[in-house]
C-alpha atoms as a PDB file:
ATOM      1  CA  UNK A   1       0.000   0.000   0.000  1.00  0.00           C
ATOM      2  CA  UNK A   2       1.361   3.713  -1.353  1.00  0.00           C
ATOM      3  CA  UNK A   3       1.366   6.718   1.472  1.00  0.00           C
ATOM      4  CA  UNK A   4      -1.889   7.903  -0.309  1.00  0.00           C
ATOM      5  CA  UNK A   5      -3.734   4.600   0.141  1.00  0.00           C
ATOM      6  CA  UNK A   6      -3.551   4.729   3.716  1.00  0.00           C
ATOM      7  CA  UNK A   7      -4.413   8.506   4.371  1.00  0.00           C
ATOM      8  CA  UNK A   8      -7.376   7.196   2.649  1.00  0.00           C
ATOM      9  CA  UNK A   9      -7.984   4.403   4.658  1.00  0.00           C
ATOM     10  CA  UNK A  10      -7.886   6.915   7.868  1.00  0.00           C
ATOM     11  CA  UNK A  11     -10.550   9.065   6.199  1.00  0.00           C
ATOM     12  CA  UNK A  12     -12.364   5.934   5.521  1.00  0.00           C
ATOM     13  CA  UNK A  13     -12.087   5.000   9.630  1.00  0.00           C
ATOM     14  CA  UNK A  14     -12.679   8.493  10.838  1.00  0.00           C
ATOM     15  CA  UNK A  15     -16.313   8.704   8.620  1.00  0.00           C
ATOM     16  CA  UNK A  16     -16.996   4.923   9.853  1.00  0.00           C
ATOM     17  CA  UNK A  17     -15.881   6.396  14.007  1.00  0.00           C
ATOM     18  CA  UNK A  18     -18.481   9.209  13.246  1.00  0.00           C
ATOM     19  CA  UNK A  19     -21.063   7.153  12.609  1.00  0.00           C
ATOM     20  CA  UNK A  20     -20.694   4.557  15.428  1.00  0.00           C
ATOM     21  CA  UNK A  21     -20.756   7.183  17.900  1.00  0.00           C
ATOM     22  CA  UNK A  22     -23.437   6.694  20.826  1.00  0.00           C
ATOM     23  CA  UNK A  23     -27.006   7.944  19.777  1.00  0.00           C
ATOM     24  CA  UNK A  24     -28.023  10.996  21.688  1.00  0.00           C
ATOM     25  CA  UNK A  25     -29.674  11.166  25.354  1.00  0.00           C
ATOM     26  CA  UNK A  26     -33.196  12.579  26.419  1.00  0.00           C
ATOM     27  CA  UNK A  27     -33.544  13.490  29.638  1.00  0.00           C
ATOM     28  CA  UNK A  28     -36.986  12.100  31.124  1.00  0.00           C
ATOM     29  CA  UNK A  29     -38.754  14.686  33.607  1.00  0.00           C
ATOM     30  CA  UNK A  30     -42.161  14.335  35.862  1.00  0.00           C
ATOM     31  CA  UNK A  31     -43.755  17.984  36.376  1.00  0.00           C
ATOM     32  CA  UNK A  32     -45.940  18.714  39.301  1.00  0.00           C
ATOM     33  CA  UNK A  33     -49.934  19.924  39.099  1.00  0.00           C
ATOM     34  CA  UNK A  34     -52.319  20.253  41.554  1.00  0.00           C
ATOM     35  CA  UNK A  35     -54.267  17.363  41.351  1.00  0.00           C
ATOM     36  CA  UNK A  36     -52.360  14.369  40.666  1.00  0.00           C
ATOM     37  CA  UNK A  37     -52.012  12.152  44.070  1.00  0.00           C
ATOM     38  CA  UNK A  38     -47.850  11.915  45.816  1.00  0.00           C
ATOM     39  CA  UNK A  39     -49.121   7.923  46.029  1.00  0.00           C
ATOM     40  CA  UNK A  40     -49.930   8.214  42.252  1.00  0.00           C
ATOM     41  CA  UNK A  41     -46.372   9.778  41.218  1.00  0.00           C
ATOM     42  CA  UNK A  42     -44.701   6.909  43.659  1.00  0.00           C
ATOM     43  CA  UNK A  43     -46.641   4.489  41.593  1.00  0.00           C
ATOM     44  CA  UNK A  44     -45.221   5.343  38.252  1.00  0.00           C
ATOM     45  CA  UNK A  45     -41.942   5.993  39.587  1.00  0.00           C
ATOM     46  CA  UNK A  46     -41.573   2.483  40.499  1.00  0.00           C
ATOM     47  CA  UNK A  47     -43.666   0.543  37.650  1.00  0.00           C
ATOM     48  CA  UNK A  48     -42.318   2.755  34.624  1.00  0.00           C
ATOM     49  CA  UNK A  49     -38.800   3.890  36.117  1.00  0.00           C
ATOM     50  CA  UNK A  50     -38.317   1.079  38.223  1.00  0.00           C
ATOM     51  CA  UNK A  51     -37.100   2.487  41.237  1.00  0.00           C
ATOM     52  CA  UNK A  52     -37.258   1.520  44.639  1.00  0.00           C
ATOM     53  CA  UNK A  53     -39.825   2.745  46.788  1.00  0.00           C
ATOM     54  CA  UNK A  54     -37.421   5.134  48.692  1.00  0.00           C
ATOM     55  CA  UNK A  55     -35.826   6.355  45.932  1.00  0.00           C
ATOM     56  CA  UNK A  56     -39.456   7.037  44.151  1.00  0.00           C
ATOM     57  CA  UNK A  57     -40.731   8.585  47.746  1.00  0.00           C
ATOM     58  CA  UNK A  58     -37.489  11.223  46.806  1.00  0.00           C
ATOM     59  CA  UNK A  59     -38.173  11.944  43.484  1.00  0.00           C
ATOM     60  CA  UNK A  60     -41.864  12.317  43.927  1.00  0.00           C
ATOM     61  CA  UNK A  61     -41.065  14.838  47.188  1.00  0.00           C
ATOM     62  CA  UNK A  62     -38.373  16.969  44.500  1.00  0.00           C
ATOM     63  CA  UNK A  63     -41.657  16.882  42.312  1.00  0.00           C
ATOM     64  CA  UNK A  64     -43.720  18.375  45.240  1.00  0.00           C
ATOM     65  CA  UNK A  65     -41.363  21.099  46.423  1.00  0.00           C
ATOM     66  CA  UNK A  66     -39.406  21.563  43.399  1.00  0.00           C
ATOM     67  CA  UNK A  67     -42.109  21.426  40.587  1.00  0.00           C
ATOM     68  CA  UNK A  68     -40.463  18.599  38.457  1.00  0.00           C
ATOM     69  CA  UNK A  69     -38.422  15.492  39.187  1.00  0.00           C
ATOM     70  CA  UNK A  70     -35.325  14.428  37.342  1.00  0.00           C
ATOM     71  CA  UNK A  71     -36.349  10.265  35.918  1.00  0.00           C
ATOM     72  CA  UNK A  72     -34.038   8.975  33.988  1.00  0.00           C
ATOM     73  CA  UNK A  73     -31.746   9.884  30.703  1.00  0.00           C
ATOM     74  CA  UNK A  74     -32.660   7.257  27.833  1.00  0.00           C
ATOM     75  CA  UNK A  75     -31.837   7.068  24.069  1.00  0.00           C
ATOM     76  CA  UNK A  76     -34.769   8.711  22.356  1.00  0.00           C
ATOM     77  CA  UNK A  77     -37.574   5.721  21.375  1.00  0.00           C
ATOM     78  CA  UNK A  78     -36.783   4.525  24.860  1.00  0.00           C
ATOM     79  CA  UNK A  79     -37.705   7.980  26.638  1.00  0.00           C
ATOM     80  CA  UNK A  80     -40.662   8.610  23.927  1.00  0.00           C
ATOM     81  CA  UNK A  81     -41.919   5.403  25.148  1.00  0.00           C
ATOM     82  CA  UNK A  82     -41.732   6.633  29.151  1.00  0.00           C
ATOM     83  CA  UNK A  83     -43.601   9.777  28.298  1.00  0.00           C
ATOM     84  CA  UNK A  84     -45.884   8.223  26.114  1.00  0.00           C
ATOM     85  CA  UNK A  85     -46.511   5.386  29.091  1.00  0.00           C
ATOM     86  CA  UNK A  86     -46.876   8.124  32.006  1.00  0.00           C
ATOM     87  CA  UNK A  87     -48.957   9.926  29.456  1.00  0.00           C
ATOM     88  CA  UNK A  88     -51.564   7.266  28.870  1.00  0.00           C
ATOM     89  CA  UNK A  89     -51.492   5.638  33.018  1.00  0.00           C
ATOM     90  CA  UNK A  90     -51.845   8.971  33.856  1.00  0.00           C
ATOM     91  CA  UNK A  91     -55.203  10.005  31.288  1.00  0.00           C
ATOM     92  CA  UNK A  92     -56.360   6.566  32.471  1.00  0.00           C
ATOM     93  CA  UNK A  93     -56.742   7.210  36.286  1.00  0.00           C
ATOM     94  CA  UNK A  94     -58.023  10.678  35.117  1.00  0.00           C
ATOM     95  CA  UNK A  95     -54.782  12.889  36.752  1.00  0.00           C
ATOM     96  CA  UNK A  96     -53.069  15.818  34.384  1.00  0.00           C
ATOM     97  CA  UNK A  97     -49.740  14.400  35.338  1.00  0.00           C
ATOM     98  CA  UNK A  98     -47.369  15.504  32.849  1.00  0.00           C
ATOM     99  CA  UNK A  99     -43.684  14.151  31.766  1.00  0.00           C
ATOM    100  CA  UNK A 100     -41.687  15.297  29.154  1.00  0.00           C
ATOM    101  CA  UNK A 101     -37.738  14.822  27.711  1.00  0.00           C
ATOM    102  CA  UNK A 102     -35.294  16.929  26.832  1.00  0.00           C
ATOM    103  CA  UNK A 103     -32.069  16.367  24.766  1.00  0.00           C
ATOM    104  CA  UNK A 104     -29.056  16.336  27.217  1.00  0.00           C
END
């Protein structure tokens, strides 16, 4: 192989490097309201997030005092799938509880 051959082939690996490169993360936050029930956020917390019960007792009391709790940071179909699942528990046991992601 010539000089030339392999500055191509480092091109080559640098565009291949680029592309394997981790997908972007979405943050995944709970926002407080009014009506929803503290036993209600505790409950998602630990069916959809999978926490503990302490550790969903803390995040739900950060909701309460804070106005939103931190959930989780996901690749994107994985936290469109939390929001969408918090979305539809939530219309189901008629609460306005409301979670949304942001790109980190």
């Amino acid at each position: 192989m010539t000089a030339v051959e392999f500055e191509n082939l480092d091109e080559v690996l640098d565009e291949k490097y680029e592309r394997l490169q981790e997908p972007p993360l979405y943050r995944v936050i709970i926002h407080n309201d009014h009506y929803t029930t503290m036993e209600f956020v505790v409950e998602i917390l630990e069916d959809v997030f999978h926490f503990d019960q302490v550790q969903a007792e803390q995040i739900m009391m950060m909701v309460h005092r804070q106005g939103a709790g931190f959930c989780g940071e996901y690749e994107r179909q994985i936290a469109e799938s939390k929001v969408a699942e918090v979305s539809r528990r939530a219309a189901a046991a008629g609460f306005p509880l409301r979670c949304t992601m942001e790109k980190v």
